[in-house]
Protein backbone atom coordinates (compact mmCIF):
# COMPACT_ATOMS: atom_id res chain seq x y z
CA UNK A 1 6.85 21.74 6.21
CA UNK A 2 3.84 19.99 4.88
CA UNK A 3 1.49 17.81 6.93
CA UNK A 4 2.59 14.82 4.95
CA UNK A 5 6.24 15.43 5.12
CA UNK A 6 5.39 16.21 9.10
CA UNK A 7 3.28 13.49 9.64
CA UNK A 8 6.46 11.06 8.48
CA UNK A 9 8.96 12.91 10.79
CA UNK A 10 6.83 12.44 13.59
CA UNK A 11 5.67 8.79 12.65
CA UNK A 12 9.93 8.26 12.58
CA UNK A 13 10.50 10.10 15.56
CA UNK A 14 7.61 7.83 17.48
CA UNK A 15 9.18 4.97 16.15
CA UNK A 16 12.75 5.49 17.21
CA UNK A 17 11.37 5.87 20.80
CA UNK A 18 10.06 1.92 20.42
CA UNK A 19 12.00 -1.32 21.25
CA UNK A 20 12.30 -3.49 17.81
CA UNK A 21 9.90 -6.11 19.24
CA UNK A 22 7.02 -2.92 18.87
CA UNK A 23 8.01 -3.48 14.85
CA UNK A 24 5.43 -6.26 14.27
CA UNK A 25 2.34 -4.36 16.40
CA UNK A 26 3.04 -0.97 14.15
CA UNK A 27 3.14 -2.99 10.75
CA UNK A 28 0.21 -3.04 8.38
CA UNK A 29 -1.89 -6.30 7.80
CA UNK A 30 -3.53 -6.61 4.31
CA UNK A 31 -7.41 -6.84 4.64
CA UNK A 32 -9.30 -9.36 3.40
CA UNK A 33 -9.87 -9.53 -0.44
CA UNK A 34 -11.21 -12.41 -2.58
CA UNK A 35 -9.61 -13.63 -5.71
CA UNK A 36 -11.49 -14.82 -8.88
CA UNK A 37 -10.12 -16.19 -11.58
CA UNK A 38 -11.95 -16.87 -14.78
CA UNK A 39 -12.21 -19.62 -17.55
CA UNK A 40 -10.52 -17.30 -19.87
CA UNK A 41 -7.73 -16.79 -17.58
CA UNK A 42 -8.11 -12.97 -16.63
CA UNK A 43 -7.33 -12.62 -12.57
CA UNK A 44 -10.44 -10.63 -10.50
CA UNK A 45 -9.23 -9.15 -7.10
CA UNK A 46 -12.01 -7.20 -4.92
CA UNK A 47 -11.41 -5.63 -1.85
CA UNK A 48 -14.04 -3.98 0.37
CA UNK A 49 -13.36 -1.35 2.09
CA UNK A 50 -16.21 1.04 2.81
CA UNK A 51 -14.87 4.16 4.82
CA UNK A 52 -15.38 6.42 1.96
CA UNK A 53 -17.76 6.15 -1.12
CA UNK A 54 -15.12 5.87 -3.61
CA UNK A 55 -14.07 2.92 -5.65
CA UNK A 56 -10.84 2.64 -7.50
CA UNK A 57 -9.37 -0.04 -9.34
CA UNK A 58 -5.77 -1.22 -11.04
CA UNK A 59 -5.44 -3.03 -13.97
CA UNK A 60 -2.27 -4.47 -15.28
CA UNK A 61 -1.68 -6.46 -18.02
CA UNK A 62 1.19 -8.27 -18.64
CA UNK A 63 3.83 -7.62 -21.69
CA UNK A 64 4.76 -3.94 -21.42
CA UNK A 65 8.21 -2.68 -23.24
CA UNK A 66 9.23 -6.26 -23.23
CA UNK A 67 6.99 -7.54 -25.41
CA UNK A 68 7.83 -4.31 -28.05
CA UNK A 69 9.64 -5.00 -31.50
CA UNK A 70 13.65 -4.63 -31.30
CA UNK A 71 13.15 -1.79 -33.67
CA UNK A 72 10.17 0.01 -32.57
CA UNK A 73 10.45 0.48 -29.20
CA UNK A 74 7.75 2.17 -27.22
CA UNK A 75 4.94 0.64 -29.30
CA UNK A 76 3.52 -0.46 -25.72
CA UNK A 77 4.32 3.14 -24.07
CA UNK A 78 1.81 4.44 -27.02
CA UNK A 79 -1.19 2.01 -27.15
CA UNK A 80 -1.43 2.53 -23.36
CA UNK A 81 -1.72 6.28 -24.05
CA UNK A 82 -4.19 5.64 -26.73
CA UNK A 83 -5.96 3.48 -24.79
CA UNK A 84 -7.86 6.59 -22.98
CA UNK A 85 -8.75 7.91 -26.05
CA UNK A 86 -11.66 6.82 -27.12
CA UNK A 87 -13.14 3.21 -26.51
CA UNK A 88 -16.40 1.54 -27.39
CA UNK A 89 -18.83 3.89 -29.37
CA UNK A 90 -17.22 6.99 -27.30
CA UNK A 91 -14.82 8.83 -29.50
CA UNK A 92 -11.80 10.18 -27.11
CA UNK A 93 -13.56 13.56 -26.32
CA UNK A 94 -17.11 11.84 -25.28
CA UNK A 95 -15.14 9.17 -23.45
CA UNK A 96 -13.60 12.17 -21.50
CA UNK A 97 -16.33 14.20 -21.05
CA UNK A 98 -18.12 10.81 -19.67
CA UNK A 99 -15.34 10.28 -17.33
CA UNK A 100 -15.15 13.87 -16.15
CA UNK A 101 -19.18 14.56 -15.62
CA UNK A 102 -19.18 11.30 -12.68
CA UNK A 103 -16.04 12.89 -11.15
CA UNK A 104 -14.02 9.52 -11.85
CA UNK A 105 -10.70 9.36 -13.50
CA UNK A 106 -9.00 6.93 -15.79
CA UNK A 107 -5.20 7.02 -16.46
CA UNK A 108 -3.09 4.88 -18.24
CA UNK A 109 0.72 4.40 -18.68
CA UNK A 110 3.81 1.10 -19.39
CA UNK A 111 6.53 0.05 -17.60
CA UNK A 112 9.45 -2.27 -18.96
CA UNK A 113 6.76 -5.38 -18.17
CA UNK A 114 3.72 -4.50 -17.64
CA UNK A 115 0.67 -1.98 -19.24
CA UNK A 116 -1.59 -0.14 -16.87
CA UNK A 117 -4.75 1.37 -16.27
CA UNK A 118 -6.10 2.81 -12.59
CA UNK A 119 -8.77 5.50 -11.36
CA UNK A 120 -11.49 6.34 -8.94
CA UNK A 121 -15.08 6.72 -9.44
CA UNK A 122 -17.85 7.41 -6.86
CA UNK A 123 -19.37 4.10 -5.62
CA UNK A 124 -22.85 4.69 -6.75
CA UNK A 125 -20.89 4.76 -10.31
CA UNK A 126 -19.69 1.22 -10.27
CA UNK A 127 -21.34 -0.13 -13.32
CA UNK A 128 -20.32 3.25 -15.32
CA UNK A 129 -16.97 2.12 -14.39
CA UNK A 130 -17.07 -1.46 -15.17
CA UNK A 131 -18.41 0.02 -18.91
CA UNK A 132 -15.97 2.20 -19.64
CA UNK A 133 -13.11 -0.13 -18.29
CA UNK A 134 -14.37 -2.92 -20.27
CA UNK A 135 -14.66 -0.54 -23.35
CA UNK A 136 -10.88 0.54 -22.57
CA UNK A 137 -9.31 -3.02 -22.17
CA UNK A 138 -11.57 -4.55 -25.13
CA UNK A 139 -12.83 -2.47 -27.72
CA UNK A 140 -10.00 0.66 -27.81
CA UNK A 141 -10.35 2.46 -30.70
CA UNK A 142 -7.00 2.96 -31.50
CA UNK A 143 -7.99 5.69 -33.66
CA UNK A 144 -5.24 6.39 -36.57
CA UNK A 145 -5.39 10.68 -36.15
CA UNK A 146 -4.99 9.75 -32.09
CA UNK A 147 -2.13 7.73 -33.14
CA UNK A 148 -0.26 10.47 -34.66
CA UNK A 149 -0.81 13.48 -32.63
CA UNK A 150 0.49 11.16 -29.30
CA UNK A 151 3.45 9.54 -31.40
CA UNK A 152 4.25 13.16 -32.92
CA UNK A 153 4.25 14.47 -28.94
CA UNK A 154 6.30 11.71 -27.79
CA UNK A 155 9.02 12.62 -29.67
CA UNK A 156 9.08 16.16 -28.65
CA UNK A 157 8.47 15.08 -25.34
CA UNK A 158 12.23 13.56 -25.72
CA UNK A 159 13.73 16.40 -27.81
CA UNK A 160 12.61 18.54 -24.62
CA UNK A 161 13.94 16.69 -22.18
CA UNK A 162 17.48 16.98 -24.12
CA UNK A 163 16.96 20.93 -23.39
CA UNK A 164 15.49 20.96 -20.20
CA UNK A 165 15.65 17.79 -18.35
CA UNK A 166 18.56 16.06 -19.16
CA UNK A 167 18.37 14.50 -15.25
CA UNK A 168 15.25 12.49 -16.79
CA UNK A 169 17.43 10.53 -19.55
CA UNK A 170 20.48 9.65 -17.35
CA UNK A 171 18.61 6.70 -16.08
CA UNK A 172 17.33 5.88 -20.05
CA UNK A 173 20.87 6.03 -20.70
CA UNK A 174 22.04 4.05 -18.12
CA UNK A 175 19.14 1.23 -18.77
CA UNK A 176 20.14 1.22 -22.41
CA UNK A 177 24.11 0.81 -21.28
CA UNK A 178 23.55 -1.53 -18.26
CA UNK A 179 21.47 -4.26 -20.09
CA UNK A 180 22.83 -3.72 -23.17
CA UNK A 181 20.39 -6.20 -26.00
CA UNK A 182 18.31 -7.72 -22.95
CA UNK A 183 14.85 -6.32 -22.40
CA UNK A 184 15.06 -4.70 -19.14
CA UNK A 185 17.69 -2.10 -21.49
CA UNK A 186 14.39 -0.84 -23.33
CA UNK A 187 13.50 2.47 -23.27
CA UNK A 188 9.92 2.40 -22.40
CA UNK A 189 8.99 5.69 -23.84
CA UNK A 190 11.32 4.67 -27.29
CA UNK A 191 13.75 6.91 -28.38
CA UNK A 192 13.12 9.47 -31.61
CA UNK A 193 13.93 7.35 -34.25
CA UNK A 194 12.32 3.84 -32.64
CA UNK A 195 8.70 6.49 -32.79
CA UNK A 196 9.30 7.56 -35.87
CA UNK A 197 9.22 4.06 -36.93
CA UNK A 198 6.24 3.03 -35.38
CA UNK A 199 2.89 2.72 -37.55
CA UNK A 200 -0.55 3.05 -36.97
CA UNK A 201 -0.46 -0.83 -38.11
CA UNK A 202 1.98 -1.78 -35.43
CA UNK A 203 -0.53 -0.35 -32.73
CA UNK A 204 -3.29 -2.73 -33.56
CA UNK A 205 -0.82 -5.77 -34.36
CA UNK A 206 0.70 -5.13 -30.84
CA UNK A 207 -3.03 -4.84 -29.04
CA UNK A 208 -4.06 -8.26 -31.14
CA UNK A 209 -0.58 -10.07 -29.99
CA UNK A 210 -0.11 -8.92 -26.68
CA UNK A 211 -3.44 -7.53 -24.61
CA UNK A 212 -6.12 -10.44 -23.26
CA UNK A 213 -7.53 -12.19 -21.06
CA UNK A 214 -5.15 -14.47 -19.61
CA UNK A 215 -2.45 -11.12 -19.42
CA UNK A 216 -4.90 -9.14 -17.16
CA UNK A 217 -4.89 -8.51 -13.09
CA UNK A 218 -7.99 -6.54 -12.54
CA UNK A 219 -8.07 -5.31 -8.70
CA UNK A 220 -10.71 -3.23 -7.37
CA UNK A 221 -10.95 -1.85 -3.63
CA UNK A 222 -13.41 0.48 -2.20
CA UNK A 223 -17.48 0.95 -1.47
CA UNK A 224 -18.69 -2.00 -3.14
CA UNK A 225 -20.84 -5.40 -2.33
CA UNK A 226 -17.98 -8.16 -3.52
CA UNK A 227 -20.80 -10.37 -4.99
CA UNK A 228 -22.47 -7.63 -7.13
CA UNK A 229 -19.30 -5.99 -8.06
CA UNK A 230 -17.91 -9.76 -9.00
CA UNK A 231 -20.59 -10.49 -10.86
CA UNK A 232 -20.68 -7.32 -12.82
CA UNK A 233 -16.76 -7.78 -13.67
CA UNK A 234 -17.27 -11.28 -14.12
CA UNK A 235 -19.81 -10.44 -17.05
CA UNK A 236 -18.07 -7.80 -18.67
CA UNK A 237 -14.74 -9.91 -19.00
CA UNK A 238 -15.96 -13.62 -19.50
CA UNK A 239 -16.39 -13.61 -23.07
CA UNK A 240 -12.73 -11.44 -23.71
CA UNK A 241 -10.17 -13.51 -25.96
CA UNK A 242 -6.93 -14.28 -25.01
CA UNK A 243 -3.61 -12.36 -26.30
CA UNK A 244 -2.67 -14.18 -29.41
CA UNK A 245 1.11 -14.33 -28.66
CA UNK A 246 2.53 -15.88 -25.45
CA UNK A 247 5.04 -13.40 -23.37
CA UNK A 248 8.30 -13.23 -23.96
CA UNK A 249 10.88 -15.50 -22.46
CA UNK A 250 13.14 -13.23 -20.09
CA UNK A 251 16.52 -14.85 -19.84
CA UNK A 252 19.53 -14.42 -17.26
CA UNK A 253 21.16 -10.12 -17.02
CA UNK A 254 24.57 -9.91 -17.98
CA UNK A 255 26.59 -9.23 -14.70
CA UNK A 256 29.04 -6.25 -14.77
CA UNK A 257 32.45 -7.50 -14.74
CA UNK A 258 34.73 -4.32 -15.23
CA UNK A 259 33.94 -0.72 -14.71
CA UNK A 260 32.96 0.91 -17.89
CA UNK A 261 31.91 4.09 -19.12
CA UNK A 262 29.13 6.21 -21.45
CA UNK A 263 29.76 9.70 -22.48
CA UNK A 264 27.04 11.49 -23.95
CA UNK A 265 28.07 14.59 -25.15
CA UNK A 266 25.97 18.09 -24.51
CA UNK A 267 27.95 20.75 -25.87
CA UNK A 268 26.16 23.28 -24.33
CA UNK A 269 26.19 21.80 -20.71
CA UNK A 270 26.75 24.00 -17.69
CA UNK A 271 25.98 20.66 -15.61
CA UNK A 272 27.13 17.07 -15.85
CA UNK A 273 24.40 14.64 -14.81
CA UNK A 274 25.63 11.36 -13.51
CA UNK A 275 24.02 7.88 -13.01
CA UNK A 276 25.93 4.41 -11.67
CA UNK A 277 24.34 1.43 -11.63
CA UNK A 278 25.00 -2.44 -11.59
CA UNK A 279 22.24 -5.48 -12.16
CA UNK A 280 20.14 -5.85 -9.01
CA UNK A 281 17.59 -8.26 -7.81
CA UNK A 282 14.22 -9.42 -8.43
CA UNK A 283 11.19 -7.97 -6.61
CA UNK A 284 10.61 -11.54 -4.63
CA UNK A 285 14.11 -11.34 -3.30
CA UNK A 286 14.00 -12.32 0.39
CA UNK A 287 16.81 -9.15 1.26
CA UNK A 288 14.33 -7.24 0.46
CA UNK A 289 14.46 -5.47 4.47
CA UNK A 290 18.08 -5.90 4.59
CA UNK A 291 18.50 -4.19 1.59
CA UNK A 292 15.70 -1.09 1.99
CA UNK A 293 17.61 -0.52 5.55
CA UNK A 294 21.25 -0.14 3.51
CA UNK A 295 19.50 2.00 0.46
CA UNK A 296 17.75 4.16 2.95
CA UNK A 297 21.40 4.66 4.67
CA UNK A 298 23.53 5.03 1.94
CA UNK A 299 21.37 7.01 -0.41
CA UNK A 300 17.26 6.86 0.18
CA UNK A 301 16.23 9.48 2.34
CA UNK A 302 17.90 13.29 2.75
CA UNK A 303 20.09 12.76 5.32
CA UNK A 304 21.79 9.92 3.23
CA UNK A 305 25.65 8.93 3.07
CA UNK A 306 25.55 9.97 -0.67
CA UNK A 307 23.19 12.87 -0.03
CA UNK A 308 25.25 14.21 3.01
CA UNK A 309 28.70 14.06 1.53
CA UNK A 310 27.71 15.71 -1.96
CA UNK A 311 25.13 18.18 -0.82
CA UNK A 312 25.34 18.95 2.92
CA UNK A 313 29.11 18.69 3.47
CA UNK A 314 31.05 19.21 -0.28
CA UNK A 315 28.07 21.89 -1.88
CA UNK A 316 28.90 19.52 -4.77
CA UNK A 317 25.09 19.04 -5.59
CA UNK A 318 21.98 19.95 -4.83
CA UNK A 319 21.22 16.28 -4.48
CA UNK A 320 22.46 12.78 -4.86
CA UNK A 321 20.36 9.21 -3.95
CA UNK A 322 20.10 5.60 -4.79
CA UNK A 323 17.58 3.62 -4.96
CA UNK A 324 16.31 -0.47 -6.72
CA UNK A 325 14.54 -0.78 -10.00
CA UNK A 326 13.13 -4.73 -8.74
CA UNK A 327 11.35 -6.41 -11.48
CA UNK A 328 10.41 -10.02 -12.36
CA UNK A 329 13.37 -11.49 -13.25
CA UNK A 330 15.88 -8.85 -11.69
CA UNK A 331 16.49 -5.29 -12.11
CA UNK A 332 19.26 -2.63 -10.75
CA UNK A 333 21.04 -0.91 -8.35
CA UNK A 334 21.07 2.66 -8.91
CA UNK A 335 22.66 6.08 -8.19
CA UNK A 336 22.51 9.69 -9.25
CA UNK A 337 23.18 13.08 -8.75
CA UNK A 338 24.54 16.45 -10.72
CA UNK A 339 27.04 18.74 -10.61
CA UNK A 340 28.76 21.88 -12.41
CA UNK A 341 30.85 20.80 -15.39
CA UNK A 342 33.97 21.71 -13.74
CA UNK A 343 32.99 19.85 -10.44
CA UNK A 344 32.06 16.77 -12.76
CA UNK A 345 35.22 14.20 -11.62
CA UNK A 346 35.35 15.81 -7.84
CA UNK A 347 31.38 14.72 -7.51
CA UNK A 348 31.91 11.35 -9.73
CA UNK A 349 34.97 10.67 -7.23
CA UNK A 350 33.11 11.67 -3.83
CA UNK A 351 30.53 9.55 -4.88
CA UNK A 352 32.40 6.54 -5.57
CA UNK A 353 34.56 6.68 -2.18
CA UNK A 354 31.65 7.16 -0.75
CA UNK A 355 30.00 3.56 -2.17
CA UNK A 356 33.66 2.21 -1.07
CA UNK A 357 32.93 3.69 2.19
CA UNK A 358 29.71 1.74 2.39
CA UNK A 359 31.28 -1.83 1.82
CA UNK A 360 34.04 -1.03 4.16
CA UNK A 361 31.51 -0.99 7.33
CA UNK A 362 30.68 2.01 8.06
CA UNK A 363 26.75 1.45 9.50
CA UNK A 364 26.60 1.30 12.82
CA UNK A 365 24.01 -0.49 15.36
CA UNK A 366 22.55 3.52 15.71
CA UNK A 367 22.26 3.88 12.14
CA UNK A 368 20.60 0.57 11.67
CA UNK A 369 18.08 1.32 14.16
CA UNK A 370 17.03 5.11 12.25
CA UNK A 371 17.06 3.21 9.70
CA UNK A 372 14.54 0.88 10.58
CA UNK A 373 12.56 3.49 12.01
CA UNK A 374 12.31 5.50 8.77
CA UNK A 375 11.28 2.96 6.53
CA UNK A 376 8.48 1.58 8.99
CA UNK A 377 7.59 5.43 9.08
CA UNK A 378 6.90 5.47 5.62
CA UNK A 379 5.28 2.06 4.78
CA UNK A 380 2.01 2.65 6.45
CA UNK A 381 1.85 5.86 3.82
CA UNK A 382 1.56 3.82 0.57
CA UNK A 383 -1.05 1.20 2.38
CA UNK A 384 -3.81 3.41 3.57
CA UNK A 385 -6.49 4.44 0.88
CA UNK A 386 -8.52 2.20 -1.42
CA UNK A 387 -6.41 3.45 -5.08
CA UNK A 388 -3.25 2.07 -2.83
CA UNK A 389 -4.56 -0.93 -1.79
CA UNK A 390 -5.97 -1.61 -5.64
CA UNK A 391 -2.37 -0.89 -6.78
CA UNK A 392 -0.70 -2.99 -3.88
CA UNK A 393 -2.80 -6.22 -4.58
CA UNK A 394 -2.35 -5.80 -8.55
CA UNK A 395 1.69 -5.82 -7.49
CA UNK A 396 1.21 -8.90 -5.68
CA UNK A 397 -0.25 -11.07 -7.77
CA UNK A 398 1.83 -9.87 -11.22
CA UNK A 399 5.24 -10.74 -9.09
CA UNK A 400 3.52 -13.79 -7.46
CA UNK A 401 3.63 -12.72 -3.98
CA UNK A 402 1.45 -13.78 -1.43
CA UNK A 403 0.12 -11.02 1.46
CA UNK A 404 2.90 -12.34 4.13
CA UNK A 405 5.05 -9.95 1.57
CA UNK A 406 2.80 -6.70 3.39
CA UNK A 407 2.40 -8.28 6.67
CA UNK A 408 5.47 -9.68 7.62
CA UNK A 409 7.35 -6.88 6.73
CA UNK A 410 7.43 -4.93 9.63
CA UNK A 411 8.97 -8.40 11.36
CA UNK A 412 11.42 -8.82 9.25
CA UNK A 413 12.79 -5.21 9.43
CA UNK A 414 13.15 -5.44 13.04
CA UNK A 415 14.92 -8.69 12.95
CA UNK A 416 17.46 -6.95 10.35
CA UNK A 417 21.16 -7.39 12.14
CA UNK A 418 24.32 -5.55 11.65
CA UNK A 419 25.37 -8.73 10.06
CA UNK A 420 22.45 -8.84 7.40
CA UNK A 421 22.47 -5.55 6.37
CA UNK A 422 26.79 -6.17 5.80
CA UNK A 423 25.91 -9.50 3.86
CA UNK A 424 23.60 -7.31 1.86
CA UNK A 425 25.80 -5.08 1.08
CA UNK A 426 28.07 -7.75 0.10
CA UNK A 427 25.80 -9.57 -2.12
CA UNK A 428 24.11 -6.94 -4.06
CA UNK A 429 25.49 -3.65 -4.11
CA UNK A 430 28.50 -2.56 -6.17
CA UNK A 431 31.45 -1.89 -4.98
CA UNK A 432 33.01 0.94 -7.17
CA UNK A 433 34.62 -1.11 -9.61
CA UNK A 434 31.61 -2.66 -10.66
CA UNK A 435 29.53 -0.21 -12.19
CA UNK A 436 28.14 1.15 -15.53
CA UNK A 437 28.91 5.16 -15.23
CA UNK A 438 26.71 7.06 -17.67
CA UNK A 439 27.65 10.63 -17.82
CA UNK A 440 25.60 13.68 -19.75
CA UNK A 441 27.77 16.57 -20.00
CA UNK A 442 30.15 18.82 -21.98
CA UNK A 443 32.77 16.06 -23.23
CA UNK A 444 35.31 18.66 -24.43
CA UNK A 445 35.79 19.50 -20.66
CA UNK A 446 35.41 16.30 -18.96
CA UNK A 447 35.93 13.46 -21.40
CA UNK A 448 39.45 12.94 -20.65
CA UNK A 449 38.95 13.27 -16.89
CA UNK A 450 36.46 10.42 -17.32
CA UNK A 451 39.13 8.11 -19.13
CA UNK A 452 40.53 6.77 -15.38
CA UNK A 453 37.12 5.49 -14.81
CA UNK A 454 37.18 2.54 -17.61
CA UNK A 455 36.40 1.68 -21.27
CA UNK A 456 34.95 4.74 -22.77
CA UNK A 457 32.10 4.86 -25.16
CA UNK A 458 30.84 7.95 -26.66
CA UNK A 459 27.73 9.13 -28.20
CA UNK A 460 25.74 12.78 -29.04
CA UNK A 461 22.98 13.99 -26.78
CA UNK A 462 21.14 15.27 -30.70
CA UNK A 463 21.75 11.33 -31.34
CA UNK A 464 18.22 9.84 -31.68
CA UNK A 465 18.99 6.64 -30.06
CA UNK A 466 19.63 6.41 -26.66
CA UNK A 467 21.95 2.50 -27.22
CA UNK A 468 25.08 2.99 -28.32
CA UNK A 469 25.89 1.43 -31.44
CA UNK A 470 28.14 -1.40 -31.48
């Protein structure tokens, strides 16, 4: 065992040992920061925190896969890659080579609403850094040969995954066939033809509509002064314009009203790979510890429900869990897991009666309290070095959440009842009638074994869309 992974049994272990009312005095508080906004709209968040001589910082700007065209989906999922690649008067191998000769780091990626950009550099390297992240978020070069090369690997990157990794496109699939035409059903990373389609031009009109000042959280914690580092920041980004498009308007997910199901056939498939899911909630959702004490029970940690009954006691899998996809205006409730082709309906079937299991009250006052143990376990992990603390106040402000979100959660898990956690389960999570099953596997073998589970819709794995057409 690891020290981290030994570190969190013990941390749960100490905690079990504790009355609830001990919750509040383990929980993390959020450390002072200050918050500056400027004329052009961009948000400044600085953090001090000075036991080690590192600074780190997390940008996000708002937009993401949501603010992609309908028809060249992962536009946003490139121009965040190519955003590392060169900026300012550094071509992308000087810009590197700067990076790497401080010992800093730079990374960028997208999500469904959001582009990002974090790293570390040494604190006596804070202007460097402010230069090169000003360079990245205003003057990319966007360079046309960049372009290619990262388009060219994306798509291989996807035609890979159809070999190898066909676990990593269940929940693409399921997205795609949960959401259906609303946003939050975009592939991030596109699909093959959606990159094909993309142009060097639709790079640069994307940056120019949709990456400015008044999208941008900029949150920096570490081994700084806040006045010199806010004045440094404060210079760099006054002058920036805004995006020249507003974002898009999210509307209302469609609920699931009937079971229904995706088949995408792999003819070669010794393994079926198997995702449910239903819409979920919103990040700002006040079940939030309600609902992170039922996940963690029915399929967030290894000794699970779902985990237990299709690993440890059936041999079914070699793992099943569930987990929340919260975003903005919503998200999902997930589950997955994998089996041998011939196992495919047994596992689909355990899983299922065990979800019914689940609504039909099967946590009891023990299991609440492990539960609660766990998960205040693990929170203090994600809240302890400055990078975590840059990423956690970045997340705050893009879903509007005020520090009471940190610091009163340790609170609210111990007030969690046996009676919240059922109304939870009530309110949000499927039952098994209500879910979108997505299935990639051999569909001579199992497709008609699949047929009892609802509507079936069928598609090729070599397809090179992951939506199914209409």
């Amino acid at each position: 065992m690891n020290r981290l992974r030994r570190f969190v049994v013990i941390a749960a272990t100490v905690c079990s040992l504790t009355a609830p009312a001990v919750f509040a005095a383990s929980a993390v508080k959020t450390p002072n920061f200050e918050k500056v906004k400027l004329d052009n709209g961009a948000t400044l968040l600085l953090m001090e925190r000075h036991d080690v001589p590192l600074i780190s910082f997390s940008v996000v700007i708002r937009g993401g896969a949501l603010s992609d065209p309908a028809d060249r989906l992962g536009t946003a999922s490139l121009l965040a890659s190519l955003l590392e690649k060169g900026a300012g008067n550094r071509d992308a191998n000087t810009f590197a080579e700067t990076v790497a000769s401080v010992g800093g780091s730079i990374e960028t990626g997208a999500s469904t609403e959001s582009i990002s950009v974090g790293g570390s550099f040494l604190a006596r390297d804070q202007k460097l850094m402010v230069e090169l992240l000003a360079d990245v978020l205003q003057r990319p070069r966007l360079e046309q040969a960049q372009f290619e090369t990262l388009r060219d690997r994306s798509i291989e990157f996807i035609r890979a995954a159809k070999d190898s990794d066909r676990s990593a496109l269940t929940p693409i699939y399921g997205a795609a066939s949960l959401f259906g035409a609303h946003p939050y059903g975009r592939s991030v990373g596109g699909s093959e033809a959606s990159l094909a389609a993309i142009k060097h031009a639709d790079i640069k009109q994307y940056y120019e509509n949709n990456v400015g000042a008044d999208r941008v959280i900029i949150a920096v914690a570490g081994d700084f002064k806040t006045a010199q580092l806010k004045s440094l920041l404060s210079r760099a980004f006054a002058n920036w314009r805004k995006a020249g498009k507003p974002l898009p308007v999210v509307g209302k997910q469609a609920e699931v009203t009937a079971r229904r199901v995706l088949l995408i056939d792999a003819p070669d498939a010794v393994q079926s790979y198997f995702w449910c899911g239903d819409v979920g909630v919103a990040r700002s959702d006040p079940r939030r510890a309600s609902l992170d004490i039922v996940n963690t029970l029915f399929g967030g940690r290894f000794t699970s429900m779902l985990n237990t009954e299709l690993r440890i006691r059936s041999g079914l899998s070699y793992g099943a869990n569930s987990s929340f996809d919260r975003m903005t205006q919503g998200g999902s409730w997930e589950l997955g897991s994998f089996t041998r082709t011939e196992k495919t309906i047994e596992a689909i079937d355990l899983a299922l009666a065990t979800l019914d299991k689940l609504h039909s009250g099967s946590i009891d006052a023990a299991q609440l309290e492990s539960a609660k143990s766990y998960v205040l376990g693990q929170y203090p992990l994600a809240l302890e070095t400055a990078s975590q603390w840059a990423y956690q106040l970045a997340t705050l402000e893009f879903y509007g959440l005020d520090r009471s979100y940190i610091d009163d959660y340790g609170n609210k898990l111990a007030a969690v009842s046996l009676e919240d956690a059922k109304r939870a389960i009530d309110e949000v999570i499927p039952t098994s009638q209500q879910l979108v099953l997505v299935v990639i596997g051999k569909a001579e073998a199992i497709r008609d074994g699949l047929r009892k589970y609802g509507a079936l819709t069928e598609v090729k794995l070599s397809d090179p869309e992951f939506q199914a057409k209409p």
